[in-house]
C-alpha atoms as a PDB file:
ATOM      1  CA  UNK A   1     -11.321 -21.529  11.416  1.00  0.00           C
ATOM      2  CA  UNK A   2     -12.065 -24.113   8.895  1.00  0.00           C
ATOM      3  CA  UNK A   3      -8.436 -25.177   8.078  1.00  0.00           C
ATOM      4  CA  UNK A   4      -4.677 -23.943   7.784  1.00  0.00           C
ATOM      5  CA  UNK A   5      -4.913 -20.458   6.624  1.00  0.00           C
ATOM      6  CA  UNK A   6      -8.607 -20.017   6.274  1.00  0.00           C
ATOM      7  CA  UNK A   7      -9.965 -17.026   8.057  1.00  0.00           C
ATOM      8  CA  UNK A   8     -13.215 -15.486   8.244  1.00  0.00           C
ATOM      9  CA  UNK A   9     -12.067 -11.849   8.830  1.00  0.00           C
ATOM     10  CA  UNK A  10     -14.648  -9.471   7.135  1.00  0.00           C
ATOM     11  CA  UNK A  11     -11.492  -8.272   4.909  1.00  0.00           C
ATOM     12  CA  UNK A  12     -11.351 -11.350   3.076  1.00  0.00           C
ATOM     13  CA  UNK A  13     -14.931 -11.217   0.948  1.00  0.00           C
ATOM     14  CA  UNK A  14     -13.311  -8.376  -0.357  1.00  0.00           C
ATOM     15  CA  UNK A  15     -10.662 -10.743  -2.129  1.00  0.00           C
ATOM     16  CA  UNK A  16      -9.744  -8.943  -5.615  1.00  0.00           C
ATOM     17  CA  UNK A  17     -12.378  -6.128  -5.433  1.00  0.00           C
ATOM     18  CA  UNK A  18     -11.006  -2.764  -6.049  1.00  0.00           C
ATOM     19  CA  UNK A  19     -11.242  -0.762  -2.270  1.00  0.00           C
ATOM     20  CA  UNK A  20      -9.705   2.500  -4.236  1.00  0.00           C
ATOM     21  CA  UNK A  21      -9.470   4.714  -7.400  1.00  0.00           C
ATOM     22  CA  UNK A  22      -7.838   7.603  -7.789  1.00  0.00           C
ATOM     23  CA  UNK A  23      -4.829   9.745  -9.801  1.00  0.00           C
ATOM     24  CA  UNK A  24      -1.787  11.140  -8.605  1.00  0.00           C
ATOM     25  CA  UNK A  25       0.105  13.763 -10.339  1.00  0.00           C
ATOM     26  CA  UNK A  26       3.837  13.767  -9.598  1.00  0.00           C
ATOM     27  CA  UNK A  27       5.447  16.608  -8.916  1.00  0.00           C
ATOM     28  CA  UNK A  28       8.653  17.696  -8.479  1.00  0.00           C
ATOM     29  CA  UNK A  29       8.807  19.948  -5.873  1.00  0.00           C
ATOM     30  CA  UNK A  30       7.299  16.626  -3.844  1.00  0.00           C
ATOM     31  CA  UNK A  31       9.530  14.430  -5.331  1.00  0.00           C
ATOM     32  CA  UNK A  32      12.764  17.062  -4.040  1.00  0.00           C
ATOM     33  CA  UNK A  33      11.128  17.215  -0.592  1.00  0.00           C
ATOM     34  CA  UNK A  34      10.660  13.541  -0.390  1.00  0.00           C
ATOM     35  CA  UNK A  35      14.116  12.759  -1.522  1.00  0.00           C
ATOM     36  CA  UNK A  36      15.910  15.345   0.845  1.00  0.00           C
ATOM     37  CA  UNK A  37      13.684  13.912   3.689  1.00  0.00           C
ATOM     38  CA  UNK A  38      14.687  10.266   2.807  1.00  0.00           C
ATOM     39  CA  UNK A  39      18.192  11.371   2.787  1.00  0.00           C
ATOM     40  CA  UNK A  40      18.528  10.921  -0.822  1.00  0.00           C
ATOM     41  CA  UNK A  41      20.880  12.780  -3.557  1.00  0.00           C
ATOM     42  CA  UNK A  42      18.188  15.763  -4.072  1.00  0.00           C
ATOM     43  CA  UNK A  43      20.534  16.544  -7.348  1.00  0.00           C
ATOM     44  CA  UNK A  44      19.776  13.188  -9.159  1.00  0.00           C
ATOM     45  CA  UNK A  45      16.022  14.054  -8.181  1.00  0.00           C
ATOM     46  CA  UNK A  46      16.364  18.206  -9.609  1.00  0.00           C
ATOM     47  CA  UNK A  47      15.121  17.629 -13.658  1.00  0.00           C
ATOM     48  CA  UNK A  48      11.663  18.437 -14.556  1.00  0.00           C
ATOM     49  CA  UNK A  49      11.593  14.696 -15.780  1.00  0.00           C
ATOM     50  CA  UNK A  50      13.497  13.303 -12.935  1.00  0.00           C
ATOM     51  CA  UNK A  51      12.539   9.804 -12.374  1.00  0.00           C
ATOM     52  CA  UNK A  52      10.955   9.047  -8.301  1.00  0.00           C
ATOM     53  CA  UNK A  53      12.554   8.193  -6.059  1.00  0.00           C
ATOM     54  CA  UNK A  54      11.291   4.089  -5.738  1.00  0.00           C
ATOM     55  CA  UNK A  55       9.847   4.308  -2.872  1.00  0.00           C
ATOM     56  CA  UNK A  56       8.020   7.601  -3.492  1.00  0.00           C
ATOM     57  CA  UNK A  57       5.123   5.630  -4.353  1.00  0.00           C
ATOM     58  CA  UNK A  58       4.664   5.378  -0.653  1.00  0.00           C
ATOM     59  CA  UNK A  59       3.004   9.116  -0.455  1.00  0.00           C
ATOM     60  CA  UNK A  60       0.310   8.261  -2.779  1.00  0.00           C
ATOM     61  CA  UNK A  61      -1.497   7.815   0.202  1.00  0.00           C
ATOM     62  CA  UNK A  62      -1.947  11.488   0.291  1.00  0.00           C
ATOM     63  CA  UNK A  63      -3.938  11.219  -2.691  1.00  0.00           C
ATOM     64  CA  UNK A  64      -6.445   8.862  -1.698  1.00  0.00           C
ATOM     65  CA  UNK A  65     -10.168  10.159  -1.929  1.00  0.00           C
ATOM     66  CA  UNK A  66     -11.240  12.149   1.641  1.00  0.00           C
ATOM     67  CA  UNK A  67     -14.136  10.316   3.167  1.00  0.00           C
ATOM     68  CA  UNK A  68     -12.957   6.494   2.391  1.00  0.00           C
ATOM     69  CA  UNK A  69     -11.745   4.979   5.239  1.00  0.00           C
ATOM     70  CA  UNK A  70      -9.926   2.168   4.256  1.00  0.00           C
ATOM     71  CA  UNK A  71      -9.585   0.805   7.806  1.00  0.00           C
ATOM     72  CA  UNK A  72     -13.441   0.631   7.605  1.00  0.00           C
ATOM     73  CA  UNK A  73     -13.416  -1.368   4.837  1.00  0.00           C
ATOM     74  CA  UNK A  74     -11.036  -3.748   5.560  1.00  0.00           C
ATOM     75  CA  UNK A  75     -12.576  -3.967   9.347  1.00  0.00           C
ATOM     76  CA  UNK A  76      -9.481  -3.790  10.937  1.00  0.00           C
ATOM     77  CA  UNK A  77      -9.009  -2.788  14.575  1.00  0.00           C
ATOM     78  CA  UNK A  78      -5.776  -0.008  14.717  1.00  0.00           C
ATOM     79  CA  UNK A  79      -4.998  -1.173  18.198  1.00  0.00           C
ATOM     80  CA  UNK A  80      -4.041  -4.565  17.126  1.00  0.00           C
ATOM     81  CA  UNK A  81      -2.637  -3.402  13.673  1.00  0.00           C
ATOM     82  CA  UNK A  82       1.130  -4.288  12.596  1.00  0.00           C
ATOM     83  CA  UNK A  83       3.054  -3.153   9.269  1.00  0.00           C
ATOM     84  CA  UNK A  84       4.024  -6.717   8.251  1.00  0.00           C
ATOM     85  CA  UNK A  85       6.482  -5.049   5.080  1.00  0.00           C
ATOM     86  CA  UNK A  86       5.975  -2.731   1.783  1.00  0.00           C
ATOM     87  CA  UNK A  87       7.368  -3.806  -1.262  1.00  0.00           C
ATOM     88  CA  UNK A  88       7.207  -2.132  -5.021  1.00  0.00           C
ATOM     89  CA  UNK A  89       7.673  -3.774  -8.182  1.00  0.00           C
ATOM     90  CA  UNK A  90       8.773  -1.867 -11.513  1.00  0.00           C
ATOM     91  CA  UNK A  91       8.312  -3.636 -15.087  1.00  0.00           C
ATOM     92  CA  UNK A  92      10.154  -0.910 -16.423  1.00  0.00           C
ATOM     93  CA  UNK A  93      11.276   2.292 -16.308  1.00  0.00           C
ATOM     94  CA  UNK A  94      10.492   4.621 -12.874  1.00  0.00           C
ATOM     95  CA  UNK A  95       7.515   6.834 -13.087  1.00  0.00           C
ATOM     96  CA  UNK A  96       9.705  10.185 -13.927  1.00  0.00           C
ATOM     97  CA  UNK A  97       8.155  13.749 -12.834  1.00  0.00           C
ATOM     98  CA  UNK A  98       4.882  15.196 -14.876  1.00  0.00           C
ATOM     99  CA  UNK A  99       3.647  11.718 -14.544  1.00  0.00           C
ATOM    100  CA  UNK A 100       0.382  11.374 -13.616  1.00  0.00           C
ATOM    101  CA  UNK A 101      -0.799   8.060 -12.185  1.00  0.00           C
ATOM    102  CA  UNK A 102      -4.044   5.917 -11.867  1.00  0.00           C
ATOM    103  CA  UNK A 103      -4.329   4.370  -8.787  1.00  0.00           C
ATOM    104  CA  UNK A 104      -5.960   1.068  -8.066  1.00  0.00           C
ATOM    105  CA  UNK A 105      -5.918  -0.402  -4.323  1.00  0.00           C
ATOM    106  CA  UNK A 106      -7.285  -4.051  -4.013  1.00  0.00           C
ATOM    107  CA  UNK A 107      -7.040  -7.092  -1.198  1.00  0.00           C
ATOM    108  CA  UNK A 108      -4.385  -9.487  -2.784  1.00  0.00           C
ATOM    109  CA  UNK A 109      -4.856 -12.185   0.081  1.00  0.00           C
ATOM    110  CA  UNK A 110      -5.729 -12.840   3.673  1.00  0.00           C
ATOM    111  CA  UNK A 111      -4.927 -15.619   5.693  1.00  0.00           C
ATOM    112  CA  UNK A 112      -4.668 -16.478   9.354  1.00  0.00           C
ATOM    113  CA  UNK A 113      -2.005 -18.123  11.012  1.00  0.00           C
ATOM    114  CA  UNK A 114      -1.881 -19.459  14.692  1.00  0.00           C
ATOM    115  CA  UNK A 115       0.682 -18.043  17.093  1.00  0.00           C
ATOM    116  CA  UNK A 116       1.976 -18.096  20.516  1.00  0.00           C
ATOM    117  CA  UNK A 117      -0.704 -15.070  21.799  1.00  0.00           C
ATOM    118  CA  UNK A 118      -3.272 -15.584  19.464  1.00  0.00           C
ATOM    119  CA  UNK A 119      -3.373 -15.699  15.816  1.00  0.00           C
ATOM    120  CA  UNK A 120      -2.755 -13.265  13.628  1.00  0.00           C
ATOM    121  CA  UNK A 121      -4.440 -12.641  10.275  1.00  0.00           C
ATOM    122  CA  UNK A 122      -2.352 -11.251   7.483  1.00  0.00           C
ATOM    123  CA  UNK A 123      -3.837  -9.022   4.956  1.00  0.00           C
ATOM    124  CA  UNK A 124      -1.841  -7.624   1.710  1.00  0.00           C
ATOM    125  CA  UNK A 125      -2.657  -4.725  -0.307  1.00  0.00           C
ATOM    126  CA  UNK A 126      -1.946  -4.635  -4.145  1.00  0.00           C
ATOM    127  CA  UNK A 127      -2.045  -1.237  -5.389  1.00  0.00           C
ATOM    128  CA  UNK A 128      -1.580  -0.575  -9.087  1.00  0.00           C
ATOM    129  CA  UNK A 129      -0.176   2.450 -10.557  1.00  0.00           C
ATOM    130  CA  UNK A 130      -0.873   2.728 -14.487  1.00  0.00           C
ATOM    131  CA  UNK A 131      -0.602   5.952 -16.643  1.00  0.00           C
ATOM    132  CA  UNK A 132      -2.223   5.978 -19.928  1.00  0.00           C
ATOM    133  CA  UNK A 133      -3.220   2.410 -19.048  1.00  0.00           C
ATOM    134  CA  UNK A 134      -0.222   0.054 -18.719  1.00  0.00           C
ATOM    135  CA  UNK A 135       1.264  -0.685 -15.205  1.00  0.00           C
ATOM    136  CA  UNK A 136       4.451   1.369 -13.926  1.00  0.00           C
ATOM    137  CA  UNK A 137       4.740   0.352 -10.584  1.00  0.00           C
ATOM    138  CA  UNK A 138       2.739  -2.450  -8.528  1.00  0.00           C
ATOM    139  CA  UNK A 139       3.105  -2.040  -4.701  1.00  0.00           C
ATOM    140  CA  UNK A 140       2.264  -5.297  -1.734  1.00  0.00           C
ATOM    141  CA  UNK A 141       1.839  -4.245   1.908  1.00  0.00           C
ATOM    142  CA  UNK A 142       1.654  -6.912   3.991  1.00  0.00           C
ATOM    143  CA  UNK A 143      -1.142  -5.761   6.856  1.00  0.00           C
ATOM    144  CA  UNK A 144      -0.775  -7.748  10.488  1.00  0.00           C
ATOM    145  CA  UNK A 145      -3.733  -7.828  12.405  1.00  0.00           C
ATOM    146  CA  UNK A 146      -3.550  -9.475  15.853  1.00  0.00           C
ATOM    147  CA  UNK A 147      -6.149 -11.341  17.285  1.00  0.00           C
ATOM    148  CA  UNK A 148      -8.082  -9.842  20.235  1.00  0.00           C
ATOM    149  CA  UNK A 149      -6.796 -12.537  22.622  1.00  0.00           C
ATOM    150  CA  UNK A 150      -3.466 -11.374  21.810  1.00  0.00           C
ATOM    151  CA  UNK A 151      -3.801  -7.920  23.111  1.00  0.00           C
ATOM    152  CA  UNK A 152      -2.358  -6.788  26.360  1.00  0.00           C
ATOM    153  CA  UNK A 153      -4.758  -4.782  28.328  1.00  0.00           C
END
């Protein structure tokens, strides 16, 4: 480490490149089973332009392309992985059902940070949503990877 915060991870050359493209059409037979399983009212979620549940947005996961592995990418190691928070910003109005959303997933930041066990490097994931161009919804998850040192065997 050169200096507070610097890391040299292998995720952070990929600093503002775009990892992922791809749509997402919501639909609202999704959008009924994700609120029921959420524990949502399903009845504020029944219209054929029902706006999303916000955190919906979550299960465009299941959209990504098959045979990108963003784990790859990023070079993370799943055994020392941590979910460090998920957060979604909307400018305005929820992405409603019939939607159908372009999908942009790039590396916001990563940093390192010392700690008791190790350090731990701390990765966070912008993904865009857009349709017909202008931003709906902006998501940041905050990625924890610990260092190998910290890692109980």
């Amino acid at each position: 480490m050169d200096g507070p915060g610097h890391t040299d991870h292998p995720a952070a050359k990929l600093i503002g490149e775009t990892l992922l493209s791809f749509s997402m059409p919501i639909e609202r037979g999704k959008v009924r089973e994700f609120a029921r399983a959420t524990g949502a009212d399903v009845a504020l979620y029944d219209a054929a332009d029902a706006p999303i549940p916000p955190t919906f947005l979550v299960s465009s996961m299941l959209w990504e392309p098959a045979g990108v592995s963003l784990v790859e990418r990023l070079g993370l190691d799943l055994t020392r992985v941590l979910q460090g928070g998920q957060e979604y910003r909307f400018p305005g109005e929820l992405p409603r059902v019939g939607d159908h959303l372009d999908i942009d997933v790039t590396v916001e930041s990563v940093t390192s940070k010392p700690g008791k066990r190790g350090s731990m490097t701390f990765l966070v994931l912008l993904t865009t949503y857009r349709r017909g161009g202008g931003i709906v919804a902006e998501g940041r998850a905050t990625v924890i990877e610990r260092s190998a040192s910290g890692v109980s065997e």
